[in-house]
C-alpha atoms as a PDB file:
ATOM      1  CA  UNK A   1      28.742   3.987  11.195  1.00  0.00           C
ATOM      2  CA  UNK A   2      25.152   3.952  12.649  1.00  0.00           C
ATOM      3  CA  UNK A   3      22.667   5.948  10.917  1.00  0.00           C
ATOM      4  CA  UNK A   4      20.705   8.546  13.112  1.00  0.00           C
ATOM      5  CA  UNK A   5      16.885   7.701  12.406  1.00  0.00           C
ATOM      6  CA  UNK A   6      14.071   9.538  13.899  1.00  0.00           C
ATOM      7  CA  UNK A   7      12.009   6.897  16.170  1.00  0.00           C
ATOM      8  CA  UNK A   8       9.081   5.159  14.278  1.00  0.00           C
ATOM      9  CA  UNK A   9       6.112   2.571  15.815  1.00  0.00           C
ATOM     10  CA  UNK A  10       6.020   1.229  11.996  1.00  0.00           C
ATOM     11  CA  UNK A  11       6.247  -2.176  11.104  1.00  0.00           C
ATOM     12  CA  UNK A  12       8.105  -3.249   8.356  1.00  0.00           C
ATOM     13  CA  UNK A  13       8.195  -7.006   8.939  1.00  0.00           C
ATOM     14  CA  UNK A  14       4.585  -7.751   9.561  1.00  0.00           C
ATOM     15  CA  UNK A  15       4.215 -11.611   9.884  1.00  0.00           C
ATOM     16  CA  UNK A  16       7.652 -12.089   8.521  1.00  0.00           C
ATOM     17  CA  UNK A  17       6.295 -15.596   6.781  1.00  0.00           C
ATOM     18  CA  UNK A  18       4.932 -16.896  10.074  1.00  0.00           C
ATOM     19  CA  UNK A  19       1.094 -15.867  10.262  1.00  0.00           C
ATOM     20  CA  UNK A  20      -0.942 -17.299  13.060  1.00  0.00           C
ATOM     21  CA  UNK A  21      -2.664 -20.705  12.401  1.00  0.00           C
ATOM     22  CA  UNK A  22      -5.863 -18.504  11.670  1.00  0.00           C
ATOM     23  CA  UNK A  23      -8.114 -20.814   9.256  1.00  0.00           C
ATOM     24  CA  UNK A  24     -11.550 -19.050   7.890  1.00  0.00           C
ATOM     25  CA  UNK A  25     -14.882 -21.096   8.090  1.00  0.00           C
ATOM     26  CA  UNK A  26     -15.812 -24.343   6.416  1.00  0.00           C
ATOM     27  CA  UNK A  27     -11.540 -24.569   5.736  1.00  0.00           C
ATOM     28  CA  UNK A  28     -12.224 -21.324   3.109  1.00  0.00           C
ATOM     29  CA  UNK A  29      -8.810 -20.527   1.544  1.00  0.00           C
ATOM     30  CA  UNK A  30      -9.402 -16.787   0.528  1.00  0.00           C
ATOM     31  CA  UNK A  31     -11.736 -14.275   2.254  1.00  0.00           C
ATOM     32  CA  UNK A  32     -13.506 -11.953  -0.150  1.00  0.00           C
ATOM     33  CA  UNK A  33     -14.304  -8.443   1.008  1.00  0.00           C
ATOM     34  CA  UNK A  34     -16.547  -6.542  -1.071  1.00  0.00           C
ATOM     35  CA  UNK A  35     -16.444  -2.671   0.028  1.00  0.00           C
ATOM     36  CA  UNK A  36     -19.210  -0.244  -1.483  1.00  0.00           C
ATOM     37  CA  UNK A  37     -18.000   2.873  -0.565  1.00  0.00           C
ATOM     38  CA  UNK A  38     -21.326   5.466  -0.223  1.00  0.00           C
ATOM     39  CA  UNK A  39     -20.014   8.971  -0.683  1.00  0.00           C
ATOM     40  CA  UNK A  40     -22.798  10.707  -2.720  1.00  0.00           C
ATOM     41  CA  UNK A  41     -23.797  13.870  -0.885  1.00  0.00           C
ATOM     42  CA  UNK A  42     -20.925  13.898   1.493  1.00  0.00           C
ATOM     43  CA  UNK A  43     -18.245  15.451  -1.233  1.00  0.00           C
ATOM     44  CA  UNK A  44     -17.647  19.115  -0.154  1.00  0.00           C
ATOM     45  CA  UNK A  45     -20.305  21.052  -1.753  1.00  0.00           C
ATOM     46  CA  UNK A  46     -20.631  25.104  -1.358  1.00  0.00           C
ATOM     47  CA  UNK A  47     -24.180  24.446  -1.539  1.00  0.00           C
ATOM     48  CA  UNK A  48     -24.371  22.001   1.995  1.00  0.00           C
ATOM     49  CA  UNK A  49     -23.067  24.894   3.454  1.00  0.00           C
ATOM     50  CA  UNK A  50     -19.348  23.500   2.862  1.00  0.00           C
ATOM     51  CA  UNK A  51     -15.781  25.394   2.975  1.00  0.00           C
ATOM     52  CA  UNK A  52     -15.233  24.541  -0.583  1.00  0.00           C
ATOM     53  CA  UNK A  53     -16.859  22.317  -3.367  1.00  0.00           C
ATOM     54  CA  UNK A  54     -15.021  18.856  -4.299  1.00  0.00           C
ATOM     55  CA  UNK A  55     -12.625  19.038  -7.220  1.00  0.00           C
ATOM     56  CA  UNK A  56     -12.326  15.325  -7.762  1.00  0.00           C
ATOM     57  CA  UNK A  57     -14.777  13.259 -10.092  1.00  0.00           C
ATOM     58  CA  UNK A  58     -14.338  11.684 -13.997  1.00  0.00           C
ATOM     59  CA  UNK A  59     -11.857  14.619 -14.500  1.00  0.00           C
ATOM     60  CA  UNK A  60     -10.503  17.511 -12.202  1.00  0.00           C
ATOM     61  CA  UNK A  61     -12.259  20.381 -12.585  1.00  0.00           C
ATOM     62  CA  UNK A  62     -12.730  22.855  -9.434  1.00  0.00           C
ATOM     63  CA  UNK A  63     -15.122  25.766  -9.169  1.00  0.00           C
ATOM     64  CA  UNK A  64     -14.805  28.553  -7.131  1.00  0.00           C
ATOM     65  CA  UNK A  65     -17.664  30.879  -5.148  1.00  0.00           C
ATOM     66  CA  UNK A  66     -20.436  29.338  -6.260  1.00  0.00           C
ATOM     67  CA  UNK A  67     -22.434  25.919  -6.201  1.00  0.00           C
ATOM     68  CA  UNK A  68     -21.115  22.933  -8.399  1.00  0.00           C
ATOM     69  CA  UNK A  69     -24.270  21.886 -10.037  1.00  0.00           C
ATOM     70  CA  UNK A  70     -22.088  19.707 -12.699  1.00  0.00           C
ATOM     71  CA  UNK A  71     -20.234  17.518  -9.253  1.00  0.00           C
ATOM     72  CA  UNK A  72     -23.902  17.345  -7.785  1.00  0.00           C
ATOM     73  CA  UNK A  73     -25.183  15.798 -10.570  1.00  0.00           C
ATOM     74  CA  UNK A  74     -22.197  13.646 -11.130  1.00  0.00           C
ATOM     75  CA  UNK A  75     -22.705  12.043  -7.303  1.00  0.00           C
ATOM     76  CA  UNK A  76     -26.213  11.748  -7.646  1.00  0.00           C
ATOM     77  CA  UNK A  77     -25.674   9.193 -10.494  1.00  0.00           C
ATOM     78  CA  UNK A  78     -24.351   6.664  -8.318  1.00  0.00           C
ATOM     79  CA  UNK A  79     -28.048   6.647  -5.965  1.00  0.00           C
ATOM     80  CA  UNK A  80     -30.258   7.150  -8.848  1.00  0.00           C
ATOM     81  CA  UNK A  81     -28.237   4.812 -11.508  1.00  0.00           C
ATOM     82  CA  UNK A  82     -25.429   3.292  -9.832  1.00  0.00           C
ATOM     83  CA  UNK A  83     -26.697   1.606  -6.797  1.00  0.00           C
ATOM     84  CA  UNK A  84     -29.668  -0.314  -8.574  1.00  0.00           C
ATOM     85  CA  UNK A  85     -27.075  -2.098 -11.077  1.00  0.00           C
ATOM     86  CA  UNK A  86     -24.740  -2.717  -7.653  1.00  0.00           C
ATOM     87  CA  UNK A  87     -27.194  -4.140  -5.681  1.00  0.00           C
ATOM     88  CA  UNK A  88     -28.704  -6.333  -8.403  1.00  0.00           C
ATOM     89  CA  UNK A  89     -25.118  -7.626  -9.256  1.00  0.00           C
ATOM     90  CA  UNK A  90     -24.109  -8.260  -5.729  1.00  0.00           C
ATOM     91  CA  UNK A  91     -27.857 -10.147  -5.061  1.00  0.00           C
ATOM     92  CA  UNK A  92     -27.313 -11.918  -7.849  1.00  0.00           C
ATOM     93  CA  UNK A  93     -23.953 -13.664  -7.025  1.00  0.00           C
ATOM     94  CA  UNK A  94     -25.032 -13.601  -3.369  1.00  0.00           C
ATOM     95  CA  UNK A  95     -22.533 -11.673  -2.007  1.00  0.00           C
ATOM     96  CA  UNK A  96     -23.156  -9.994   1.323  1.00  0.00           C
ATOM     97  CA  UNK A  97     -20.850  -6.679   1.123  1.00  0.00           C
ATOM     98  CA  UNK A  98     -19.631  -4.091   3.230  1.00  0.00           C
ATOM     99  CA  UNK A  99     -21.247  -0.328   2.642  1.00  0.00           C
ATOM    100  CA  UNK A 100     -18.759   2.031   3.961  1.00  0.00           C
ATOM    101  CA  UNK A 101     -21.131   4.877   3.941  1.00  0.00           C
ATOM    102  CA  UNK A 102     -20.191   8.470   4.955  1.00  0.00           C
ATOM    103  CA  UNK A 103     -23.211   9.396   7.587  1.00  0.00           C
ATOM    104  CA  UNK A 104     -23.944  12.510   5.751  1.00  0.00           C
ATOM    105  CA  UNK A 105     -24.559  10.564   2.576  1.00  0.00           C
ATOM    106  CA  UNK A 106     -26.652   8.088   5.002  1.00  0.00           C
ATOM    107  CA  UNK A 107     -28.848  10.576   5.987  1.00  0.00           C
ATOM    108  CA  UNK A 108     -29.817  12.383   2.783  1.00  0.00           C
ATOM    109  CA  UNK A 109     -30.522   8.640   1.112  1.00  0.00           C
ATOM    110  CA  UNK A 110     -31.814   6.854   4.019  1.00  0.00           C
ATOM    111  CA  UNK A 111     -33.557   4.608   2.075  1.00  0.00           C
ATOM    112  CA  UNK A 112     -30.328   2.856   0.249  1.00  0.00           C
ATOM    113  CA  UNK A 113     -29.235   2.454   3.544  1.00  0.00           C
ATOM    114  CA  UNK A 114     -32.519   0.571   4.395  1.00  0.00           C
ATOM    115  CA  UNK A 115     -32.553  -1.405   1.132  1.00  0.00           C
ATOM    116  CA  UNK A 116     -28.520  -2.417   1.805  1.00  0.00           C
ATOM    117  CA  UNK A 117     -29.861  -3.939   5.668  1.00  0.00           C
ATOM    118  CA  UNK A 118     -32.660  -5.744   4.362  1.00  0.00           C
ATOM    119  CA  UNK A 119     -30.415  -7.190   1.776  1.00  0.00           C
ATOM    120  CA  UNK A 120     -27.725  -8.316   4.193  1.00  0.00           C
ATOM    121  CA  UNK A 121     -24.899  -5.663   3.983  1.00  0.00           C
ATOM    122  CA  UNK A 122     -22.547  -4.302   6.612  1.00  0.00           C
ATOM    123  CA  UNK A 123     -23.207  -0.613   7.325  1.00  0.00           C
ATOM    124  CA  UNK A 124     -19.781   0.736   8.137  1.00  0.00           C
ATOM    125  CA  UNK A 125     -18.751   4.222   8.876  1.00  0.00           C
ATOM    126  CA  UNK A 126     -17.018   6.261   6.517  1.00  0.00           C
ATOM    127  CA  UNK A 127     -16.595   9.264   8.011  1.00  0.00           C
ATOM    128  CA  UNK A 128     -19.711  12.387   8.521  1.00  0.00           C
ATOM    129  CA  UNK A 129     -17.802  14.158   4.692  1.00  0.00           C
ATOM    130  CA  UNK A 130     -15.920  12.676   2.429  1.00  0.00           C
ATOM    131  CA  UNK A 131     -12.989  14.376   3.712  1.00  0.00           C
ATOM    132  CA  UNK A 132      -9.185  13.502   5.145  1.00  0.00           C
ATOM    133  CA  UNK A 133      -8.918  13.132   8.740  1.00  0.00           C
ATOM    134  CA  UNK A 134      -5.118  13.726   8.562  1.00  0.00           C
ATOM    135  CA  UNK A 135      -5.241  17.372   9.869  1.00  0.00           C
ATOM    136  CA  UNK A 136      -7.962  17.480  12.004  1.00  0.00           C
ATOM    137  CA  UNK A 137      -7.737  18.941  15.557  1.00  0.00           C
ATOM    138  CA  UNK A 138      -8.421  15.821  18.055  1.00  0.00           C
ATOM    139  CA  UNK A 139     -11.985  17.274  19.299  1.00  0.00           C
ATOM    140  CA  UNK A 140     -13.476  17.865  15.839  1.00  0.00           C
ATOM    141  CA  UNK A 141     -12.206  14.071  15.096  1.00  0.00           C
ATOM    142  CA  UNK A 142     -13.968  13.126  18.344  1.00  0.00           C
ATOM    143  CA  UNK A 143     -16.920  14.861  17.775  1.00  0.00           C
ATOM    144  CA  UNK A 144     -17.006  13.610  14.033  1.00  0.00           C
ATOM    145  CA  UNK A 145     -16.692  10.129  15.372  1.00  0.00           C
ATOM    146  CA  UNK A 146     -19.543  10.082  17.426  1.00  0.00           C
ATOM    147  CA  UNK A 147     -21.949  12.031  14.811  1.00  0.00           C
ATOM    148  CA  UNK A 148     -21.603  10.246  12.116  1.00  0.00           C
ATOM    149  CA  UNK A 149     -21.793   6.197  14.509  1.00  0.00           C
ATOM    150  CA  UNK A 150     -25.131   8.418  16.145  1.00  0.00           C
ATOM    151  CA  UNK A 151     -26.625   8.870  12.664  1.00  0.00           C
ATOM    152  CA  UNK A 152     -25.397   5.676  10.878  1.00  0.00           C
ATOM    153  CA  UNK A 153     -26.845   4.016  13.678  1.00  0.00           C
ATOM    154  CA  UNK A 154     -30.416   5.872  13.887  1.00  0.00           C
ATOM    155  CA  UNK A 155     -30.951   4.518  10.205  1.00  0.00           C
ATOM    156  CA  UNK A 156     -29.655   1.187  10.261  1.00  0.00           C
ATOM    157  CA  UNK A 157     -30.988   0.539  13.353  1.00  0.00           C
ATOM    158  CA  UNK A 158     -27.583  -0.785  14.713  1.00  0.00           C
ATOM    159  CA  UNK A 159     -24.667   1.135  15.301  1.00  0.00           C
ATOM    160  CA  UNK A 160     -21.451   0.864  12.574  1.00  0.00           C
ATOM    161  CA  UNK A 161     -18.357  -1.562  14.254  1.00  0.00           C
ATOM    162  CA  UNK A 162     -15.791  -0.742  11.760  1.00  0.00           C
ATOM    163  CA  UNK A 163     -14.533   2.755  10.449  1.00  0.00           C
ATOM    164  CA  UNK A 164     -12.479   3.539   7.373  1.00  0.00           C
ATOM    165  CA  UNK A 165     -11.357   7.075   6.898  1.00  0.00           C
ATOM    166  CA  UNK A 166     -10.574   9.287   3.124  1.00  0.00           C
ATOM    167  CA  UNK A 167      -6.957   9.214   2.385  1.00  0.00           C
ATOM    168  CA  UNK A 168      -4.976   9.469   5.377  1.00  0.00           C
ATOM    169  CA  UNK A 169      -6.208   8.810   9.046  1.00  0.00           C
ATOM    170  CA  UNK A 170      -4.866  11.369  11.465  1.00  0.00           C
ATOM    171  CA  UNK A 171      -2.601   9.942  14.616  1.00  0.00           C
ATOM    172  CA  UNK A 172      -5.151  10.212  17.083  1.00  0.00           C
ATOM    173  CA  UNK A 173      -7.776   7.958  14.751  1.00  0.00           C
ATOM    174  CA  UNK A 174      -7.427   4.757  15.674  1.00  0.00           C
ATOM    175  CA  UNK A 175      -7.260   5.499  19.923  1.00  0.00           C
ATOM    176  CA  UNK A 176     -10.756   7.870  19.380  1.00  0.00           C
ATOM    177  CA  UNK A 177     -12.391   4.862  18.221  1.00  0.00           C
ATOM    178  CA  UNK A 178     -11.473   2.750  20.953  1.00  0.00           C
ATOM    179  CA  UNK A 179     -11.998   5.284  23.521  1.00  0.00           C
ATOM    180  CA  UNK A 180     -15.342   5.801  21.589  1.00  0.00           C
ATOM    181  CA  UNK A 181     -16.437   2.024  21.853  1.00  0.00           C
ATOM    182  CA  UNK A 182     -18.204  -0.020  19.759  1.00  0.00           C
ATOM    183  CA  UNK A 183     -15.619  -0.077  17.028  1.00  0.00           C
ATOM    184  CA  UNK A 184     -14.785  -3.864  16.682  1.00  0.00           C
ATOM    185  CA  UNK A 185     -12.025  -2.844  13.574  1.00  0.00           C
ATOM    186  CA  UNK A 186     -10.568  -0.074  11.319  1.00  0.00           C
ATOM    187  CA  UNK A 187      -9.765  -0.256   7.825  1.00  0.00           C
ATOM    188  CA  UNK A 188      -6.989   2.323   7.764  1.00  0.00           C
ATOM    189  CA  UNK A 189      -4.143   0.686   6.741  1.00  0.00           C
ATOM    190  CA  UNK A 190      -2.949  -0.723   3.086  1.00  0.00           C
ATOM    191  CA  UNK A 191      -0.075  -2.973   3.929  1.00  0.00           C
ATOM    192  CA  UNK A 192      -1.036  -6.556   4.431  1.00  0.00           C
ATOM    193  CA  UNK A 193      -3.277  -9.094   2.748  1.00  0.00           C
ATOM    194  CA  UNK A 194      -4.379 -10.813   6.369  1.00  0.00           C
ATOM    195  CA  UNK A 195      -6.070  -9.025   8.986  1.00  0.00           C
ATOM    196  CA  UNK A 196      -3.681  -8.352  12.149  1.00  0.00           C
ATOM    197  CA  UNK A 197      -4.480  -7.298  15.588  1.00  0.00           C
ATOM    198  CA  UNK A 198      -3.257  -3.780  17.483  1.00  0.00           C
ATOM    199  CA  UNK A 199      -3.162  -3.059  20.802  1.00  0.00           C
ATOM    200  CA  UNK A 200      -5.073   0.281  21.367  1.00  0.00           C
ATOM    201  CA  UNK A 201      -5.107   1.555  24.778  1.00  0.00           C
ATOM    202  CA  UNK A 202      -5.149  -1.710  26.402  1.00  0.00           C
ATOM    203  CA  UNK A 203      -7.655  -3.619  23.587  1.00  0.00           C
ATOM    204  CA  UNK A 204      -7.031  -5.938  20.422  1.00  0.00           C
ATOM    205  CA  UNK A 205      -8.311  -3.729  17.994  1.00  0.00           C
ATOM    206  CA  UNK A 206      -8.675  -5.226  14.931  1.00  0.00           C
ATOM    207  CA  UNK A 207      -6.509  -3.850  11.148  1.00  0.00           C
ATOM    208  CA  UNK A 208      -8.672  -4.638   8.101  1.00  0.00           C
ATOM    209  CA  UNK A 209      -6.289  -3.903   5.502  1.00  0.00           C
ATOM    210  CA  UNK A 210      -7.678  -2.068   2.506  1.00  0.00           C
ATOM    211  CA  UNK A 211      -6.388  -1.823  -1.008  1.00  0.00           C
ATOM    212  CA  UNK A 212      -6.723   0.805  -3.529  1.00  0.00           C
ATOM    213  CA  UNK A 213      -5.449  -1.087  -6.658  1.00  0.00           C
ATOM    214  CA  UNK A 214      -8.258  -3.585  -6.778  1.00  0.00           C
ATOM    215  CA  UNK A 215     -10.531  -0.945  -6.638  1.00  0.00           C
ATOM    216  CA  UNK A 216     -12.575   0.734  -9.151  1.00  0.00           C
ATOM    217  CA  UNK A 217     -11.262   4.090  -8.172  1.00  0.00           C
ATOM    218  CA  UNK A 218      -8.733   3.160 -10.996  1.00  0.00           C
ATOM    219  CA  UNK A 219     -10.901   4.560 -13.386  1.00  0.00           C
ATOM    220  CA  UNK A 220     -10.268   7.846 -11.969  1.00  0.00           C
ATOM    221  CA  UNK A 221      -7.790  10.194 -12.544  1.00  0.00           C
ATOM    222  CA  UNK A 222      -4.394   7.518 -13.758  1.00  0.00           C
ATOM    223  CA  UNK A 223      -7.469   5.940 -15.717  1.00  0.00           C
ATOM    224  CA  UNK A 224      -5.609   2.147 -15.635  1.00  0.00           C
ATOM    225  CA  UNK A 225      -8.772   1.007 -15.961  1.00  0.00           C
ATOM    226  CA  UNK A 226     -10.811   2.289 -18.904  1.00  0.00           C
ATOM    227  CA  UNK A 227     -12.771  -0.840 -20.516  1.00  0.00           C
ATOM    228  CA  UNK A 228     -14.620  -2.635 -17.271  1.00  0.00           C
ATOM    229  CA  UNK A 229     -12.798  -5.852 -18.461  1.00  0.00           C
ATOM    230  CA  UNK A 230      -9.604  -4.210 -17.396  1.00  0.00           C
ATOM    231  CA  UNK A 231     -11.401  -3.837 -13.591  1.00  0.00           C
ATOM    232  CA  UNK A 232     -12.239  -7.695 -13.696  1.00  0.00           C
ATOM    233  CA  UNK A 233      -9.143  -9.166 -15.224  1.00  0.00           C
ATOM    234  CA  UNK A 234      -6.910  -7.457 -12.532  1.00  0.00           C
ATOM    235  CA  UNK A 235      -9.254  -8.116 -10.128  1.00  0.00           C
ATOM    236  CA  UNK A 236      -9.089 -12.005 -11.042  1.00  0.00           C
ATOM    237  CA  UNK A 237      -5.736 -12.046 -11.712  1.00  0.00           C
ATOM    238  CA  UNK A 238      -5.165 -10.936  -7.614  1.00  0.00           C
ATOM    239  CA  UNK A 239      -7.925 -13.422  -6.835  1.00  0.00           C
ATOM    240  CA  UNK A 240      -5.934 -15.940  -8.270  1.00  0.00           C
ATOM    241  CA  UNK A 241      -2.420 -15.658  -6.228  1.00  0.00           C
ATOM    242  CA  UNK A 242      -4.026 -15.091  -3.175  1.00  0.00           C
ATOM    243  CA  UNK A 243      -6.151 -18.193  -3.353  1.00  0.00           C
ATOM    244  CA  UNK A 244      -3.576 -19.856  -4.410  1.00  0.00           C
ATOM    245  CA  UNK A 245      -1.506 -18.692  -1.469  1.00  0.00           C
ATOM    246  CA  UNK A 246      -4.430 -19.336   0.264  1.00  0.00           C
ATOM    247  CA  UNK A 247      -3.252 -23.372   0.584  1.00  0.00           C
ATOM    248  CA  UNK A 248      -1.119 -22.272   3.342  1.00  0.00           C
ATOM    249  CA  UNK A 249      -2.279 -19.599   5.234  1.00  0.00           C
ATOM    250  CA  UNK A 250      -5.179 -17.367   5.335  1.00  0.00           C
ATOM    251  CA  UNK A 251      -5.426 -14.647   2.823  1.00  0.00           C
ATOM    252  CA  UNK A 252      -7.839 -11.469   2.367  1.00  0.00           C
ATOM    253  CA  UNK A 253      -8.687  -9.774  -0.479  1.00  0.00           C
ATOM    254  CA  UNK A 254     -10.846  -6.245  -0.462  1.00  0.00           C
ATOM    255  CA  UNK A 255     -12.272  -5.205  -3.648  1.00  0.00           C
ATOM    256  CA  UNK A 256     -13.451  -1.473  -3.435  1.00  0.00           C
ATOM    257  CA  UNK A 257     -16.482  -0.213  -5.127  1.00  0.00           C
ATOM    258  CA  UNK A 258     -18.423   3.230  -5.638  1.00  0.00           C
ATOM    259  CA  UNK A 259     -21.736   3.580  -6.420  1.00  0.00           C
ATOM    260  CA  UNK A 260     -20.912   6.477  -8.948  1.00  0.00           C
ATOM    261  CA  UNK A 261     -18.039   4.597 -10.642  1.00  0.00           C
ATOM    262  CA  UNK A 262     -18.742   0.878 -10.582  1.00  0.00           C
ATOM    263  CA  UNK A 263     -22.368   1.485 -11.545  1.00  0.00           C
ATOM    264  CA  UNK A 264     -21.830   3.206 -14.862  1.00  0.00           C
ATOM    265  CA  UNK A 265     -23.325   1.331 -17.607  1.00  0.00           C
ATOM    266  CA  UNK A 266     -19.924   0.483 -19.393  1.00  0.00           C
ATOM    267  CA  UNK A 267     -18.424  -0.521 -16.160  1.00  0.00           C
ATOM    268  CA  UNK A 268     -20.312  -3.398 -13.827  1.00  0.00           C
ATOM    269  CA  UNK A 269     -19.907  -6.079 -16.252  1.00  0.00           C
ATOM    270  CA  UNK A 270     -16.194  -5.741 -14.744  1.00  0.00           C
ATOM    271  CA  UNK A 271     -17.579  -6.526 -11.103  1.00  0.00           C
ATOM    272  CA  UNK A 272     -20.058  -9.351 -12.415  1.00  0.00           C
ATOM    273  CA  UNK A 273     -17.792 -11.208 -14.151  1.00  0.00           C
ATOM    274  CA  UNK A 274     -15.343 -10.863 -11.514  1.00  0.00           C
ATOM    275  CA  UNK A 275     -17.868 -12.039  -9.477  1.00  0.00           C
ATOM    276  CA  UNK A 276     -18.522 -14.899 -11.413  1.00  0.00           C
ATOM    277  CA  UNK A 277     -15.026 -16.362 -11.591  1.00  0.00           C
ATOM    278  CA  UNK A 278     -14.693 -16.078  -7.645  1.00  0.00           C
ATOM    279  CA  UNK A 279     -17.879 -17.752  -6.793  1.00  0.00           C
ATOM    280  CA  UNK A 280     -16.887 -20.417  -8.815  1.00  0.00           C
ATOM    281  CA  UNK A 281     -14.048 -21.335  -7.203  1.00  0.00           C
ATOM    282  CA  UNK A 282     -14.486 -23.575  -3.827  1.00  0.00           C
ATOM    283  CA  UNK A 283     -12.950 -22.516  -0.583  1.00  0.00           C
ATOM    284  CA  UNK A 284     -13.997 -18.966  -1.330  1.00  0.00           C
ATOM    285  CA  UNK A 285     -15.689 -16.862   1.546  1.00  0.00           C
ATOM    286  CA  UNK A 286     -17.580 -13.992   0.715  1.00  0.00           C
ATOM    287  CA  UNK A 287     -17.822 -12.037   4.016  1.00  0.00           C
ATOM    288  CA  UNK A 288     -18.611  -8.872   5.788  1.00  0.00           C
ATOM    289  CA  UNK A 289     -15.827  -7.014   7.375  1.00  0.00           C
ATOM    290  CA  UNK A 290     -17.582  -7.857  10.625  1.00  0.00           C
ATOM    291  CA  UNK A 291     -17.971 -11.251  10.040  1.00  0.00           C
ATOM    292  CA  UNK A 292     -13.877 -11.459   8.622  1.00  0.00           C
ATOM    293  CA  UNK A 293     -13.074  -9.355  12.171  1.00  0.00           C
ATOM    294  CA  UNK A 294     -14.805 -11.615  14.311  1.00  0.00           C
ATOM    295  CA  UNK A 295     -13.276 -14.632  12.655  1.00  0.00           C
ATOM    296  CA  UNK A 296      -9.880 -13.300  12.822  1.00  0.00           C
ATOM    297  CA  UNK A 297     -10.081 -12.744  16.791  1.00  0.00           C
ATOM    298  CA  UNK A 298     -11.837 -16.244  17.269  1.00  0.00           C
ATOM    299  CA  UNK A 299      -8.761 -17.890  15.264  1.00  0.00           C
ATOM    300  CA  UNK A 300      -6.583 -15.893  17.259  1.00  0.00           C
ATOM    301  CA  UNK A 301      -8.783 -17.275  20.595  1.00  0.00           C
ATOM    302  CA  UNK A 302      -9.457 -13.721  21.774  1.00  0.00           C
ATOM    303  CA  UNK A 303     -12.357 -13.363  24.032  1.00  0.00           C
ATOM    304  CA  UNK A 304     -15.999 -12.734  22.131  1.00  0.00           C
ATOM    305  CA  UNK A 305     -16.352  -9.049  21.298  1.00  0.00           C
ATOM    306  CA  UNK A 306     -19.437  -7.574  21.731  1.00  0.00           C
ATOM    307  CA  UNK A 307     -21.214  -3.507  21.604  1.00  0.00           C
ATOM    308  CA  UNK A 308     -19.060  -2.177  24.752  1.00  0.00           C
END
C-alpha cells in the first residue's frame, strides 16, 4: 500500500556515485576550505540596542534585563587574542581562507577586515547579527541582505559573492540572494562533500556545502573536542578519506574556525598541525570559496560569472 507523503524538493540521492568529470587545478585531488567565521560584536547584546543578549559561549549561561558584560568580554577575545594567533597560523602555512564575517562585526573591527584583504582572504557575508534566518519575515531578510553586502562591501572595498547564514536559512534565502545579485554561491547546506549547482530563478547558483563536525565549534557545548589535538586528529583523519577518495573524483573539505574558539591559547596548535599534515600532502588545494565556486562552474563549462 502506498504511503501518503507530503511533497518535498529534497534530494536524497545527490550524485548517486556519478559526479561530473569536475577536476580542480594543477590535477589537485582534495580542495581545502578554510572558513573563519567573524562573529564578535554581532551576538545579540542588550547593550547594541538588541532584543535579548546571546546565551551561547564556553558554557550556557543567559542574563536577563541588563547588559552581559561577561559574553562581551568573552567575544572580544577572539579580535584582541584570537585573530593575531589565526592569522599568523594561516600566513604561516600559506593558506588563503575564507572570513565569513557578520557585517555588524565588520563594521565595529574594520581593521581585521582590512588586515584579512591585504593578506589574501575571502570576505564573505555572514549575515548583519549572528542570528537564524529561519523565521524571518521575507522583507527584513531582504533588507538584511542588502545591509550587511552594502557594509561588507564599503570596508573591503569589494562586495561579498558568497553568503552563509546561523543555523537554519529560511525558504526564501537562497532566491533573495539571487534576486539580490552579486551572490556567485551560498554555503547553506551540510549534505555533500562536492560543490553542486541549483537552479534559482532561472541561474546556476552555486551549493558550497558546509560542515559542522570538522569545525572547532566542537569545543562548545557537546565539548568532543577538549585537548586541541582532538580538533587536528579528526580533522586529519577526514583529510585523509577524502583525499584518498579524491583519486576518483573531486572532493571538498571545509574546516570551520572562530576567532574566539580556535584562537585560545590551548587550542591553535590543533589548526597548525592540521595544517601541517595537509600542506604536506601533494594534490592538495587550499582555496577560497570563490576561487572553489568559480572552478566548480568552469568544470561544469558554465558561462564566466561575473558582479551582475
Amino acid at each position: 500500500m502506498p504511503i501518503a507523503l507530503p511533497p518535498t524538493d529534497r534530494d536524497f540521492r545527490g550524485y548517486a556515485g556519478n559526479p561530473p568529470p569536475v577536476r580542480w587545478p594543477h590535477g589537485a585531488r582534495l580542495a581545502v576550505s578554510v572558513v573563519v567565521n567573524v562573529e564578535e560584536g554581532a551576538e545579540l547584546n542588550l547593550a547594541m540596542g538588541d532584543e535579548r543578549n546571546e546565551a551561547i559561549y564556553e558554557v550556557t549561561d543567559l542574563v536577563e534585563g541588563a547588559p552581559n558584560l561577561c559574553m562581551e568580554s568573552h567575544f572580544t577575545y577572539g579580535t584582541r587574542a584570537g585573530w593575531p594567533r589565526v592569522r599568523a597560523a594561516l600566513k604561516r602555512h600559506g593558506v588563503a581562507a575564507t572570513m565569513n564575517c557578520c557585517a555588524r562585526a565588520a563594521a565595529l573591527s574594520p581593521w581585521l577586515i582590512r588586515e584579512a584583504v591585504a593578506d589574501g582572504h575571502e570576505i564573505s557575508a555572514h549575515g548583519w547579527r549572528w542570528e537564524r534566518q529561519a523565521n524571518m519575515g521575507e522583507e527584513e531578510e531582504r533588507e538584511i541582505i542588502a545591509r550587511s553586502t552594502g557594509v561588507l562591501a564599503e570596508i573591503a572595498g569589494t562586495p561579498p559573492v558568497g553568503w552563509h547564514s546561523r543555523s537554519s536559512a529560511s525558504m526564501n534565502t537562497r532566491r533573495l540572494l539571487v534576486e539580490h545579485g552579486g551572490f556567485l554561491y551560498d554555503s547553506n547546506a551540510y549534505d555533500d562533500d562536492m560543490p553542486y549547482v541549483l537552479d534559482v530563478c532561472g541561474r546556476p547558483h552555486v551549493v558550497l556545502p558546509y560542515a559542522f563536525d570538522t569545525n572547532d565549534m566542537r569545543f562548545f557545548n557537546s565539548h568532543a573536542f577538549v585537548q586541541g589535538e582532538d580538533f587536528a586528529r579528526y580533522c586529519i583523519a577526514a583529510f585523509d578519506r577524502l583525499y584518498e577518495e579524491g583519486k576518483d573524483a573531486p572532493r571538498m573539505m571545509s574546516v570551520g574556525l572562530h576567532l574566539r574558539i580556535m584562537g585560545r591559547p590551548a587550542r591553535i596548535g590543533g589548526l597548525e598541525a592540521f595544517l601541517a599534515h595537509a600542506a604536506s600532502m601533494p594534490g592538495v588545494w587550499f582555496a577560497r570559496r570563490d576561487e572553489i565556486a568559480h572552478s566548480w562552474r568552469a568544470g561544469l563549462g558554465l558561462p564566466g560569472w561575473s558582479l551582475s
